[in-house]
N, C-alpha and C. Protein backbone atom coordinates (compact mmCIF):
# COMPACT_ATOMS: atom_id res chain seq x y z
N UNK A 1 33.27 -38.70 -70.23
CA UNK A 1 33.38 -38.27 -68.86
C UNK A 1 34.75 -38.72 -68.32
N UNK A 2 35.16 -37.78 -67.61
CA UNK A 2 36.68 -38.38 -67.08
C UNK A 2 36.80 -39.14 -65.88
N UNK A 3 37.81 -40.11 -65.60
CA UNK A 3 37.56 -40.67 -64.46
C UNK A 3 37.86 -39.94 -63.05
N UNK A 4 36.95 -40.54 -62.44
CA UNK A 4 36.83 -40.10 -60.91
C UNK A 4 38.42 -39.83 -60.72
N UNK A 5 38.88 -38.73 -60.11
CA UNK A 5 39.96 -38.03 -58.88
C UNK A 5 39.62 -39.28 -57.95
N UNK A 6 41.29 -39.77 -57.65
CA UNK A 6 41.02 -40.36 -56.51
C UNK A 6 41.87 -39.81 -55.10
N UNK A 7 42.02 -40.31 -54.37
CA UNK A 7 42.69 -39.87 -53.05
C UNK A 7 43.66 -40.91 -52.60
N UNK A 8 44.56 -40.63 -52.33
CA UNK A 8 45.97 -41.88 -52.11
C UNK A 8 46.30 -41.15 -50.45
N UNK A 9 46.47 -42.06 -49.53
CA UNK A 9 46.82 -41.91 -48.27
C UNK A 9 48.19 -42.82 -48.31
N UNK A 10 49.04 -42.12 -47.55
CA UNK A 10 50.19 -42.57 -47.01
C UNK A 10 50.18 -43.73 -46.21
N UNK A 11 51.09 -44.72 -46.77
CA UNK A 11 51.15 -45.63 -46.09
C UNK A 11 51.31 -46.96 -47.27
N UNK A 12 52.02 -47.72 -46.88
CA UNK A 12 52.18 -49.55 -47.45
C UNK A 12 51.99 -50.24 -46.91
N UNK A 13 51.36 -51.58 -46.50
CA UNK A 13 51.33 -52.64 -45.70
C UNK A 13 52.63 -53.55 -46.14
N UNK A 14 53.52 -53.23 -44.98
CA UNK A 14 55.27 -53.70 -45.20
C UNK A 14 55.05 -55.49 -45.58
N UNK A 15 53.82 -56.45 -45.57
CA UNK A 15 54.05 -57.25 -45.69
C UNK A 15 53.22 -57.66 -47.06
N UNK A 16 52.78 -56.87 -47.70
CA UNK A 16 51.99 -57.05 -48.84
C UNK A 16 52.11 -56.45 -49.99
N UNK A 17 52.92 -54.86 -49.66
CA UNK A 17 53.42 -54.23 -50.57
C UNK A 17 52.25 -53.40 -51.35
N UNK A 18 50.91 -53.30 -51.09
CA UNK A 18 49.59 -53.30 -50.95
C UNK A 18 49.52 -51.47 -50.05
N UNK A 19 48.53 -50.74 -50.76
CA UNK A 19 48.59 -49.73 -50.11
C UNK A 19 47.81 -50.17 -48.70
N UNK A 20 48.05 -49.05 -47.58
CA UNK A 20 47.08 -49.64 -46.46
C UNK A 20 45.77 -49.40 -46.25
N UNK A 21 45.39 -48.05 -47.22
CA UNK A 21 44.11 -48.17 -47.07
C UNK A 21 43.52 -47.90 -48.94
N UNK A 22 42.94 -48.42 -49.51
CA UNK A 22 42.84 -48.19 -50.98
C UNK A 22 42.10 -47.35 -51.47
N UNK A 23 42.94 -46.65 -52.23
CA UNK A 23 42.77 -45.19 -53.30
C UNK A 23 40.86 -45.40 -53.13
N UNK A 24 40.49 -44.14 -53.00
CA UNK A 24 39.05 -43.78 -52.50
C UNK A 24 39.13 -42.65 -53.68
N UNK A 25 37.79 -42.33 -53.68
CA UNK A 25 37.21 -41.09 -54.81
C UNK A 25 36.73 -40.11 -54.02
N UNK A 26 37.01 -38.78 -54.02
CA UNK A 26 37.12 -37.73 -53.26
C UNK A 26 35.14 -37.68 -52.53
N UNK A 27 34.09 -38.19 -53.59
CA UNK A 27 33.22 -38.21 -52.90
C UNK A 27 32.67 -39.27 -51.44
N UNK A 28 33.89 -40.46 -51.70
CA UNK A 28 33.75 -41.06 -50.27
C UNK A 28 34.49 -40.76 -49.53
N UNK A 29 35.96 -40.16 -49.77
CA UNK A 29 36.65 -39.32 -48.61
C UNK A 29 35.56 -37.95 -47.69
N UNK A 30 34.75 -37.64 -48.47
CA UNK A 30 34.29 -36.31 -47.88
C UNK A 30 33.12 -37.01 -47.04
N UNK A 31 32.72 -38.57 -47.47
CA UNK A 31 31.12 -39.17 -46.37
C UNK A 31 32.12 -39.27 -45.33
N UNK A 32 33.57 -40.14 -45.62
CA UNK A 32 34.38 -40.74 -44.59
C UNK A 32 34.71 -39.01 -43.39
N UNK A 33 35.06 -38.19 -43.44
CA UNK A 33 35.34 -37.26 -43.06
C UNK A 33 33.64 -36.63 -42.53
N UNK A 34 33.03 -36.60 -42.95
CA UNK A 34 31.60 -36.24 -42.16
C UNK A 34 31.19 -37.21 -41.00
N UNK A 35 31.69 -38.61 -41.70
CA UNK A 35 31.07 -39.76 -40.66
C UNK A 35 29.69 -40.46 -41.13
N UNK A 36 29.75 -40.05 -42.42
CA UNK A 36 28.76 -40.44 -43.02
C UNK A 36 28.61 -41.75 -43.70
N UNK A 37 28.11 -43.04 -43.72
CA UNK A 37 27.79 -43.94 -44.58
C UNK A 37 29.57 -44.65 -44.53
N UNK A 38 29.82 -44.96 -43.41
CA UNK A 38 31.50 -45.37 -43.85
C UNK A 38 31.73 -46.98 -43.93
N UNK A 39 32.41 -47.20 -44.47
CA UNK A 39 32.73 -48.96 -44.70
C UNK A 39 33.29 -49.45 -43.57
N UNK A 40 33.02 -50.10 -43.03
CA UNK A 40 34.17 -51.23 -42.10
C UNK A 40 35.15 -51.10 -42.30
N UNK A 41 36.09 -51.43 -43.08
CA UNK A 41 37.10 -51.78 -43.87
C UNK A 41 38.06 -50.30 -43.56
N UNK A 42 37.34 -49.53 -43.29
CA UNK A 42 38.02 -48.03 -44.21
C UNK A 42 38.29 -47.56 -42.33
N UNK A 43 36.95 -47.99 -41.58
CA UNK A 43 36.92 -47.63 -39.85
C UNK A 43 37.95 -48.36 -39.14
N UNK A 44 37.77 -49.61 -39.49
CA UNK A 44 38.88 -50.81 -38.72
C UNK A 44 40.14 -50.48 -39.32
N UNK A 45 40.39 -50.01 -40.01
CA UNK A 45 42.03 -49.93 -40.44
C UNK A 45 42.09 -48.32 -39.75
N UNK A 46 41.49 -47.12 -39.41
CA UNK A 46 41.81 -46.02 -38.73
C UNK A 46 42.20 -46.48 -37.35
N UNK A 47 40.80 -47.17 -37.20
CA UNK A 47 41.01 -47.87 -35.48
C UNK A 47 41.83 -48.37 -34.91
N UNK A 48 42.33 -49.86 -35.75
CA UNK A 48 43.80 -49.89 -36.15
C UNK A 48 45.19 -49.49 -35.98
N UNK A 49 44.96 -48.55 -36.82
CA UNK A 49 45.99 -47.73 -36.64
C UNK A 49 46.44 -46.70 -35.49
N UNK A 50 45.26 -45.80 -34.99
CA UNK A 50 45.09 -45.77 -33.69
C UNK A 50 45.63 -46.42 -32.33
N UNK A 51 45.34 -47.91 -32.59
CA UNK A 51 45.33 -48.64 -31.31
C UNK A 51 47.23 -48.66 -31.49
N UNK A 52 47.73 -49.04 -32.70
CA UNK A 52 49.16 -49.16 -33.33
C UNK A 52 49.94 -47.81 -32.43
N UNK A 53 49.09 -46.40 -33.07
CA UNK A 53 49.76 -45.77 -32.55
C UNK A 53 50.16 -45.06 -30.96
N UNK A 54 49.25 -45.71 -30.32
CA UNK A 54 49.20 -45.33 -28.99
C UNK A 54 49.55 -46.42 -28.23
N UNK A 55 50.21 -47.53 -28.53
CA UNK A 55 51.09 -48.25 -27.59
C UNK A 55 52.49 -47.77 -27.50
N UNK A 56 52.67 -48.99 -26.41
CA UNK A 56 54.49 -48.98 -25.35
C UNK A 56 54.87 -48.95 -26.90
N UNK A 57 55.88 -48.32 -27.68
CA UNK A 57 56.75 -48.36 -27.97
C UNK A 57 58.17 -49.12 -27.04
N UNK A 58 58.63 -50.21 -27.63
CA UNK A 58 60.03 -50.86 -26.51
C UNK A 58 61.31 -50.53 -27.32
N UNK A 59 61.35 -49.50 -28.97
CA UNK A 59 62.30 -49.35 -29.29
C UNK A 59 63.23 -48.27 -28.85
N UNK A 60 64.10 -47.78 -29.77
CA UNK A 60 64.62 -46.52 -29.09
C UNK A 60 63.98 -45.22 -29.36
N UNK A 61 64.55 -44.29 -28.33
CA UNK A 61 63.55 -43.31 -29.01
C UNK A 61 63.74 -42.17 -29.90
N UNK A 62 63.34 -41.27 -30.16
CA UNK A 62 63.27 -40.56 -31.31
C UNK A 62 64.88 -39.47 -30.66
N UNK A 63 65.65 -39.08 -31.64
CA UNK A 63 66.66 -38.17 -31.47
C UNK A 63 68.23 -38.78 -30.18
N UNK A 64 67.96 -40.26 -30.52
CA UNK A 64 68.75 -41.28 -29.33
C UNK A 64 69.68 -41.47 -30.32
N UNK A 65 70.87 -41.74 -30.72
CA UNK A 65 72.08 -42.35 -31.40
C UNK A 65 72.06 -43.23 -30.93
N UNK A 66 71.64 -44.24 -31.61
CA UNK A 66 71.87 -46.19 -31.90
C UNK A 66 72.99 -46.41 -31.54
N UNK A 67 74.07 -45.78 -31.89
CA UNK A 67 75.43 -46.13 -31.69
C UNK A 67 76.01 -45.86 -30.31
N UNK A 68 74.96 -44.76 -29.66
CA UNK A 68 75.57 -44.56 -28.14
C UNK A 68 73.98 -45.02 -27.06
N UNK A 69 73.79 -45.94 -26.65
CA UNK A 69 72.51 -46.89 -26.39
C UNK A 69 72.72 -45.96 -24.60
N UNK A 70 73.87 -45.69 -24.44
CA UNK A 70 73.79 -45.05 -23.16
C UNK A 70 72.76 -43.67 -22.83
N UNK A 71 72.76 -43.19 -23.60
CA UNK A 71 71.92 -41.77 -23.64
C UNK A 71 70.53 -42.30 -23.50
C-alpha cells in the first residue's frame, strides 16, 4: 500500500525553522475543512494566525519606498 498523500501549508515558524502547521493527510484536511473532529493544535494555530493577521500593523506599508519614509 502506498503512503498516505500528505498536504503541506505555507508557512515556517521563523524561530524554529519547523513548518507552522504539520504536513496532514488529505483525509484530515477534508474533517479540518468540514469542521469535523479537529485537533486543538491544528484550531489554535488558525486562530492564531487570525488574531496575527488582523492587528495594528506599526510597519510601513505595502507599495511605500523605505528609502523615501515621507510618502
Amino acid at each position: 500500500m502506498p503512503p498516505a498523500q500528505k498536504i503541506y501549508l505555507n508557512g515556517i515558524d521563523a524561530t524554529t525553522g519547523q513548518y507552522l502547521v504539520a504536513p496532514m493527510t488529505v483525509n484530515r484536511a477534508v474533517k479540518f475543512a468540514k469542521g469535523e473532529n479537529v485537533e486543538p493544535d491544528i484550531s489554535q494555530w488558525f486562530s492564531d494566525a487570525l488574531r496575527k493577521l488582523s492587528a495594528v500593523h506599526l510597519g510601513i506599508g505595502r507599495g511605500i519606498d523605505e528609502e523615501k519614509l515621507r510618502e
